[in-house]
Protein backbone atom coordinates (compact mmCIF):
# COMPACT_ATOMS: atom_id res chain seq x y z
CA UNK A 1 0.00 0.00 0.00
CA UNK A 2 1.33 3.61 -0.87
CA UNK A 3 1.75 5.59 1.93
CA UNK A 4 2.23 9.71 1.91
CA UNK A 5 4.79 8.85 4.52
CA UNK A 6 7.01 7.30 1.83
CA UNK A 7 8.12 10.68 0.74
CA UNK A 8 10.09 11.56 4.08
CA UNK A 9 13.12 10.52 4.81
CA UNK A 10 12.98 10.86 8.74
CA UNK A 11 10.43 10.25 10.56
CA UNK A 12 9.62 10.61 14.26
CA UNK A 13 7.39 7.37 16.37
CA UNK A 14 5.56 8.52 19.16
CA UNK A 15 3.94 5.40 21.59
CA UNK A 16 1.21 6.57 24.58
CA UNK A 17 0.50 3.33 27.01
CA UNK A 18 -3.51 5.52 27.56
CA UNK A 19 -5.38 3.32 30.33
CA UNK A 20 -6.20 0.02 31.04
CA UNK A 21 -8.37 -1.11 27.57
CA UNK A 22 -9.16 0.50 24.19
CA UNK A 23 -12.28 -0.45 23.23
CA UNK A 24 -11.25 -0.89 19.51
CA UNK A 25 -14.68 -2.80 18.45
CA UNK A 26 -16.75 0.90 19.37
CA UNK A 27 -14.21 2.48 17.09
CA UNK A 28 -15.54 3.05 13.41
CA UNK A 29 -12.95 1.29 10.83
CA UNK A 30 -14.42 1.70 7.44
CA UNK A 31 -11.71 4.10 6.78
CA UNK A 32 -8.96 2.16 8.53
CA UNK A 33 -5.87 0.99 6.54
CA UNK A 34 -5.93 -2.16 8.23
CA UNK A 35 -7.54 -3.81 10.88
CA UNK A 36 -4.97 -6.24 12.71
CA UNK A 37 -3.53 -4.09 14.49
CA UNK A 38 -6.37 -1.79 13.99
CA UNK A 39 -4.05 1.08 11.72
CA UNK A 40 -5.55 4.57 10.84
CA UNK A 41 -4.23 7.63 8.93
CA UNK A 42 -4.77 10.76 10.98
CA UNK A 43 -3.85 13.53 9.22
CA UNK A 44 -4.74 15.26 5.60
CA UNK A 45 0.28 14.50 5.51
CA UNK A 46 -0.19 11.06 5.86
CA UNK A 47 0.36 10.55 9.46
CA UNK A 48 -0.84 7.05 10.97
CA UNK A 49 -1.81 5.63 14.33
CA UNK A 50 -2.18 2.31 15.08
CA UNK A 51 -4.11 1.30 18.12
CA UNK A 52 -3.99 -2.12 20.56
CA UNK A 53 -6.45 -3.38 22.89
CA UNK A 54 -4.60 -2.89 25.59
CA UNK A 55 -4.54 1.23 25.90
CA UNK A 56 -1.22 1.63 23.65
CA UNK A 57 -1.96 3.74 20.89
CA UNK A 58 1.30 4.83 18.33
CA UNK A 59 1.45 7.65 16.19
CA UNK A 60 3.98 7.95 13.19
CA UNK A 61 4.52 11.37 11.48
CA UNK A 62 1.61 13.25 13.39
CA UNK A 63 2.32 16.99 14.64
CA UNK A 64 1.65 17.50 18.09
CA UNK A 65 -1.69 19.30 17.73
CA UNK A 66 -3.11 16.53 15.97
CA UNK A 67 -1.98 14.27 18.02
CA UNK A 68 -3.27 15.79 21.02
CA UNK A 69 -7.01 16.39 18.74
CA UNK A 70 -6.68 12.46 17.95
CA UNK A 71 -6.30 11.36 21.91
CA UNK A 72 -8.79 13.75 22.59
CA UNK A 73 -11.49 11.86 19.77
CA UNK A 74 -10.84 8.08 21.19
CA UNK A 75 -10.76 9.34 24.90
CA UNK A 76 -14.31 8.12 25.36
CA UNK A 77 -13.09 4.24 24.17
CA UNK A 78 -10.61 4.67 26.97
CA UNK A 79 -11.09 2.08 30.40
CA UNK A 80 -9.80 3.24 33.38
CA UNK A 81 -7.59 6.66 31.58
CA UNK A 82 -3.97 7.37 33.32
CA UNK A 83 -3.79 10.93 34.21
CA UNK A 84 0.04 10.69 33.13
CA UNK A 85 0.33 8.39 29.89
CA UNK A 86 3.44 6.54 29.44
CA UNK A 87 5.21 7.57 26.67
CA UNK A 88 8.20 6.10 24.14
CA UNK A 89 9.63 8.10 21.47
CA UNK A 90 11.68 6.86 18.77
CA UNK A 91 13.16 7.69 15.18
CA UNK A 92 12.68 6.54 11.95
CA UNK A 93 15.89 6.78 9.04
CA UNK A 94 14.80 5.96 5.81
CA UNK A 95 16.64 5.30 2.55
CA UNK A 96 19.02 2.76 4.47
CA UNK A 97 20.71 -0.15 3.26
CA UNK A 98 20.57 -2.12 6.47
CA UNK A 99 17.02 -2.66 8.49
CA UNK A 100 17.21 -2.51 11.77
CA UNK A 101 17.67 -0.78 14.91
CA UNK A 102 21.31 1.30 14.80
CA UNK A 103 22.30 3.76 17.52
CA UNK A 104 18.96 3.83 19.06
CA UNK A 105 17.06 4.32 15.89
CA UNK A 106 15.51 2.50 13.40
CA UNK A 107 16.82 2.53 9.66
CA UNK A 108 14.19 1.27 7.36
CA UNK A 109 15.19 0.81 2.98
CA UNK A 110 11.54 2.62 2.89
CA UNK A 111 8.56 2.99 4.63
CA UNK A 112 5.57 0.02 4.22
CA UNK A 113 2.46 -0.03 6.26
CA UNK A 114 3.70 -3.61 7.76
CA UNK A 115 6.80 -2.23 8.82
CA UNK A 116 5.98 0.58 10.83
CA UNK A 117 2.62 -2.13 12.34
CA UNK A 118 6.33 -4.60 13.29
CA UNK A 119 8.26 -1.10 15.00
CA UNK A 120 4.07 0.18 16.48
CA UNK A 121 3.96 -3.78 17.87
CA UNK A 122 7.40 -3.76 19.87
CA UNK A 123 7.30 -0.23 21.26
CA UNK A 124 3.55 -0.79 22.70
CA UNK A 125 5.04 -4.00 24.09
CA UNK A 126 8.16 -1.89 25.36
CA UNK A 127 5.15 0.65 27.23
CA UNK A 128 3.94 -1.98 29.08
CA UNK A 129 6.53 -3.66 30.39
CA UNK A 130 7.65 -0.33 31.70
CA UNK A 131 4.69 0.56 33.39
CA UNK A 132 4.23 -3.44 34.86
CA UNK A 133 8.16 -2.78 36.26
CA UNK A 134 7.00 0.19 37.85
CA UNK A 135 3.94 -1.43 39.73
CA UNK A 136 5.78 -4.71 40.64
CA UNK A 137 8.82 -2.63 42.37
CA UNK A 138 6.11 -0.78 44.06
CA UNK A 139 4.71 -4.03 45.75
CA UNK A 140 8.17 -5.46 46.10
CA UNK A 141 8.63 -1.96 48.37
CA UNK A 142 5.41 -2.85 49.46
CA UNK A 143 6.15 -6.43 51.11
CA UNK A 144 9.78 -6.25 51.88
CA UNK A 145 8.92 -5.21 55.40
CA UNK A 146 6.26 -7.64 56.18
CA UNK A 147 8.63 -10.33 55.09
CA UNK A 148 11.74 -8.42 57.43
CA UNK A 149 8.87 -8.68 60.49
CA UNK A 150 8.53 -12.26 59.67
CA UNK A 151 12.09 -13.10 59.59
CA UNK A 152 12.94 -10.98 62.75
CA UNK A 153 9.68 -11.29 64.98
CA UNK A 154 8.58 -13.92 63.76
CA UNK A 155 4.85 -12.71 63.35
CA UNK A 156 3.02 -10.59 60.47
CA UNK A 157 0.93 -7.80 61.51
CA UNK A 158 -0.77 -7.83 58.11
CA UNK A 159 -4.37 -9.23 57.53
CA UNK A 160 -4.89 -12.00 54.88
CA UNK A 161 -7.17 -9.98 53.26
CA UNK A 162 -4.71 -7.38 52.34
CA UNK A 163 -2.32 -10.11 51.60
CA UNK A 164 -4.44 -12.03 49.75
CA UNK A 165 -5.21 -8.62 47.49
CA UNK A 166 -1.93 -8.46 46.76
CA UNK A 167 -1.56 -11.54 45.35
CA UNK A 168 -4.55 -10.48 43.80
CA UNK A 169 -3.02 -7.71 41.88
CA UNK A 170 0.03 -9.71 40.75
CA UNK A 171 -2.46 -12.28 39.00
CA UNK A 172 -4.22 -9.43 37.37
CA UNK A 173 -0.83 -7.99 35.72
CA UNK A 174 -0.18 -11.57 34.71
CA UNK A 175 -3.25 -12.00 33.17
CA UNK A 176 -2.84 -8.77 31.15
CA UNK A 177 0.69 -9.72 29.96
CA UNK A 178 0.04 -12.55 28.42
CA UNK A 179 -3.97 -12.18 27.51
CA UNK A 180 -4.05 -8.79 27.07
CA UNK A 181 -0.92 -7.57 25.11
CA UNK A 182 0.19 -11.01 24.23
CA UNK A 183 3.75 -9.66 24.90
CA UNK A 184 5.60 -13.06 24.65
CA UNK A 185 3.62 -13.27 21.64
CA UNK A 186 5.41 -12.13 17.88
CA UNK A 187 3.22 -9.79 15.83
CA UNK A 188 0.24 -10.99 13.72
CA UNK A 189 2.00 -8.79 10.82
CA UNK A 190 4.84 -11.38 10.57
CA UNK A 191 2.53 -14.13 9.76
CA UNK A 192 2.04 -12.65 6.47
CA UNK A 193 4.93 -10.49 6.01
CA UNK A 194 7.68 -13.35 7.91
CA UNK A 195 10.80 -11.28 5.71
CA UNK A 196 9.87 -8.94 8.39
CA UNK A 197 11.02 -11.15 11.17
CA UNK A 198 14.89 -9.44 11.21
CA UNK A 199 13.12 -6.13 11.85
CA UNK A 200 10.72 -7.47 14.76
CA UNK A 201 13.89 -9.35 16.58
CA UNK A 202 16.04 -6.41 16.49
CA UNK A 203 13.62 -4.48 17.92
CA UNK A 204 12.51 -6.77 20.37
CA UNK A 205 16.43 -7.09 21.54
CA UNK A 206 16.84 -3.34 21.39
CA UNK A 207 14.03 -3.23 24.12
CA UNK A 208 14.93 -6.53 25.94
CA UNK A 209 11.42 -7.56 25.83
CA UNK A 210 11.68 -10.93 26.31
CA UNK A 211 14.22 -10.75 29.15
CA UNK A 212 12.39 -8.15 30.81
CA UNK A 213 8.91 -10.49 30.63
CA UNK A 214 11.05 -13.34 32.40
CA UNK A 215 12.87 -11.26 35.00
CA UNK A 216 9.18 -9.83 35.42
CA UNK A 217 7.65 -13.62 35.87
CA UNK A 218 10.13 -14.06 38.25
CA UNK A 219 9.43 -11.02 40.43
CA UNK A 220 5.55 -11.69 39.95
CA UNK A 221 5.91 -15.53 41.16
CA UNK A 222 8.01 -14.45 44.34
CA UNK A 223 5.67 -11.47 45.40
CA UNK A 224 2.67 -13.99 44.85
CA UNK A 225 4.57 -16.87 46.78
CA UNK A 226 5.67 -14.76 49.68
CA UNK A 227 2.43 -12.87 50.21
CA UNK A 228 0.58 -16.40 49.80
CA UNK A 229 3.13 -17.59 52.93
CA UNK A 230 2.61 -14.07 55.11
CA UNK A 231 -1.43 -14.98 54.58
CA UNK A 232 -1.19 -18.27 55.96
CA UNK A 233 1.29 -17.28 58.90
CA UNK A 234 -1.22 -14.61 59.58
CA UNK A 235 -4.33 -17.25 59.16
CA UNK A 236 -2.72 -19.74 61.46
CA UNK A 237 -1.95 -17.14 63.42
CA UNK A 238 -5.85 -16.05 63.56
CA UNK A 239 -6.56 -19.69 64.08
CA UNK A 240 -4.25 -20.53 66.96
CA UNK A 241 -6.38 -17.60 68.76
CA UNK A 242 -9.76 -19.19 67.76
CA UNK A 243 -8.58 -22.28 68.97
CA UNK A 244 -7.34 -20.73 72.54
CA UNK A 245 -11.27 -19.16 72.72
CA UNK A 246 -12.77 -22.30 72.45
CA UNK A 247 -11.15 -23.58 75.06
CA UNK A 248 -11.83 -20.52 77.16
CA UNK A 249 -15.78 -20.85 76.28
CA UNK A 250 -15.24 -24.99 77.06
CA UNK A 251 -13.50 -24.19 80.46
CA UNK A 252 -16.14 -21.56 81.11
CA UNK A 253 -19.18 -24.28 80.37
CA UNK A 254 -17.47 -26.75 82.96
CA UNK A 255 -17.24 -24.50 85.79
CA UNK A 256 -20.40 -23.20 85.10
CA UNK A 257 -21.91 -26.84 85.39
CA UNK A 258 -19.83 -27.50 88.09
CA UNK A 259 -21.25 -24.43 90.26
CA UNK A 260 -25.17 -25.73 89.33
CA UNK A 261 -24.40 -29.83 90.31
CA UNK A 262 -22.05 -28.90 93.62
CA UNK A 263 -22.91 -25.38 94.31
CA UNK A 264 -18.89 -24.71 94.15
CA UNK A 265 -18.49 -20.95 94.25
CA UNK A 266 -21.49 -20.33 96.17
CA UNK A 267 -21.72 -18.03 98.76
């Protein structure tokens, strides 16, 4: 497909990680230039967004202004808006022999609709692995010191609930990785573009996105794990208690029926 972007020979990428969900399937697409990812040309210069399910939306080519008229327009499709979007910015060389990302930028022989869907796919991924990072060091922060209590007290002053809700949360980004944005997942483009695959896998290296997902896993599984442990210290804990009031209420009934057959405590 012919693109009005073919006749510059820089170009800047601009990715915005919105909110939680794009509705996509409210958006209209009888315009659209394709539909997987869902790819749109925004301006009357060629400029393009292309838009995934999970909040990312990236803009190639657009002028600030329009960009900020376009977020404005699907605002309504957003779930669950962040007040401060995350945001990756990258360039675009055309007219180069090698494809591929070079000194932080990506060098393209020309611009193709598939191509810049392979560079949109990686630096959504890229967006949400950075904002995941951010709320798993959080919790990490988070649970350090219950686990420090543990270790030097040996009890948690934590309720399971909260505990439990933690673990909670760590399930939900889990569940968004790999349902939502598919990020150990390659792009749908390559199935019918596969020369494309160099391009994808320097991109994906450039952004370490599949060592970042693992080291995430990782940090996901022990938050889960240790706040799973704290919950059942803090239920046996709980327990122990209920245990000691049943005997109290047991003792209680045996004196009490003591005192009526023997009069014991009677004046």
């Amino acid at each position: 497909m012919k693109l009005k972007l073919n006749s510059r020979p820089d170009l800047l990428a601009r990715a915005l990680l919105l909110g939680d969900r794009l509705d996509l399937k409210s958006f209209k697409i009888a315009d659209s230039l394709a539909t997987t990812p869902l790819t749109l040309e925004v301006d009357s210069e060629g400029g393009i967004a292309v838009l995934f399910r999970y909040g990312v939306v990236v803009l190639f080519g657009v002028p600030l202004q329009d960009e900020s008229d376009f977020i404005n327009k699907i605002s309504i499709l957003l779930t669950n808006p962040y007040p401060s979007p995350e945001v990756e910015v990258i360039e675009i060389h055309c007219g180069r022999s090698n494809i591929g990302v070079q000194s932080g930028a990506v060098s393209l022989d020309e611009i193709s609709l598939e191509k810049l869907q392979i560079i949109a796919d990686a630096l959504s991924k890229n967006l949400v692995l950075s904002l995941y990072e951010k709320n798993v060091a959080n919790e990490f922060d988070k649970i350090e010191p219950l686990a420090q209590e543990l270790a030097t007290l040996g009890r948690v002053s934590g309720g399971s609930k909260k505990l439990l809700s933690k673990i909670g949360r760590m399930l939900l980004i889990q569940h968004r990785m790999v349902g939502r944005a598919e990020i150990g997942d390659k792009p749908e483009t390559l199935w019918d573009f596969p020369h494309l695959g160099g391009l994808y896998a320097s991109l994906a290296d450039e952004f370490e996105l599949e060592e970042r997902q693992s080291a995430l896993n990782r940090k996901l599984g022990l938050i889960s794990d240790t706040a799973q442990t704290l919950a059942d210290v803090w239920d046996n804990k709980q327990l122990h208690k209920l245990e000691w009031y049943v005997i109290g209420l047991i003792l209680f009934e045996i004196m009490l029926s003591l005192r009526d057959r023997f009069g014991l405590f009677s004046g």
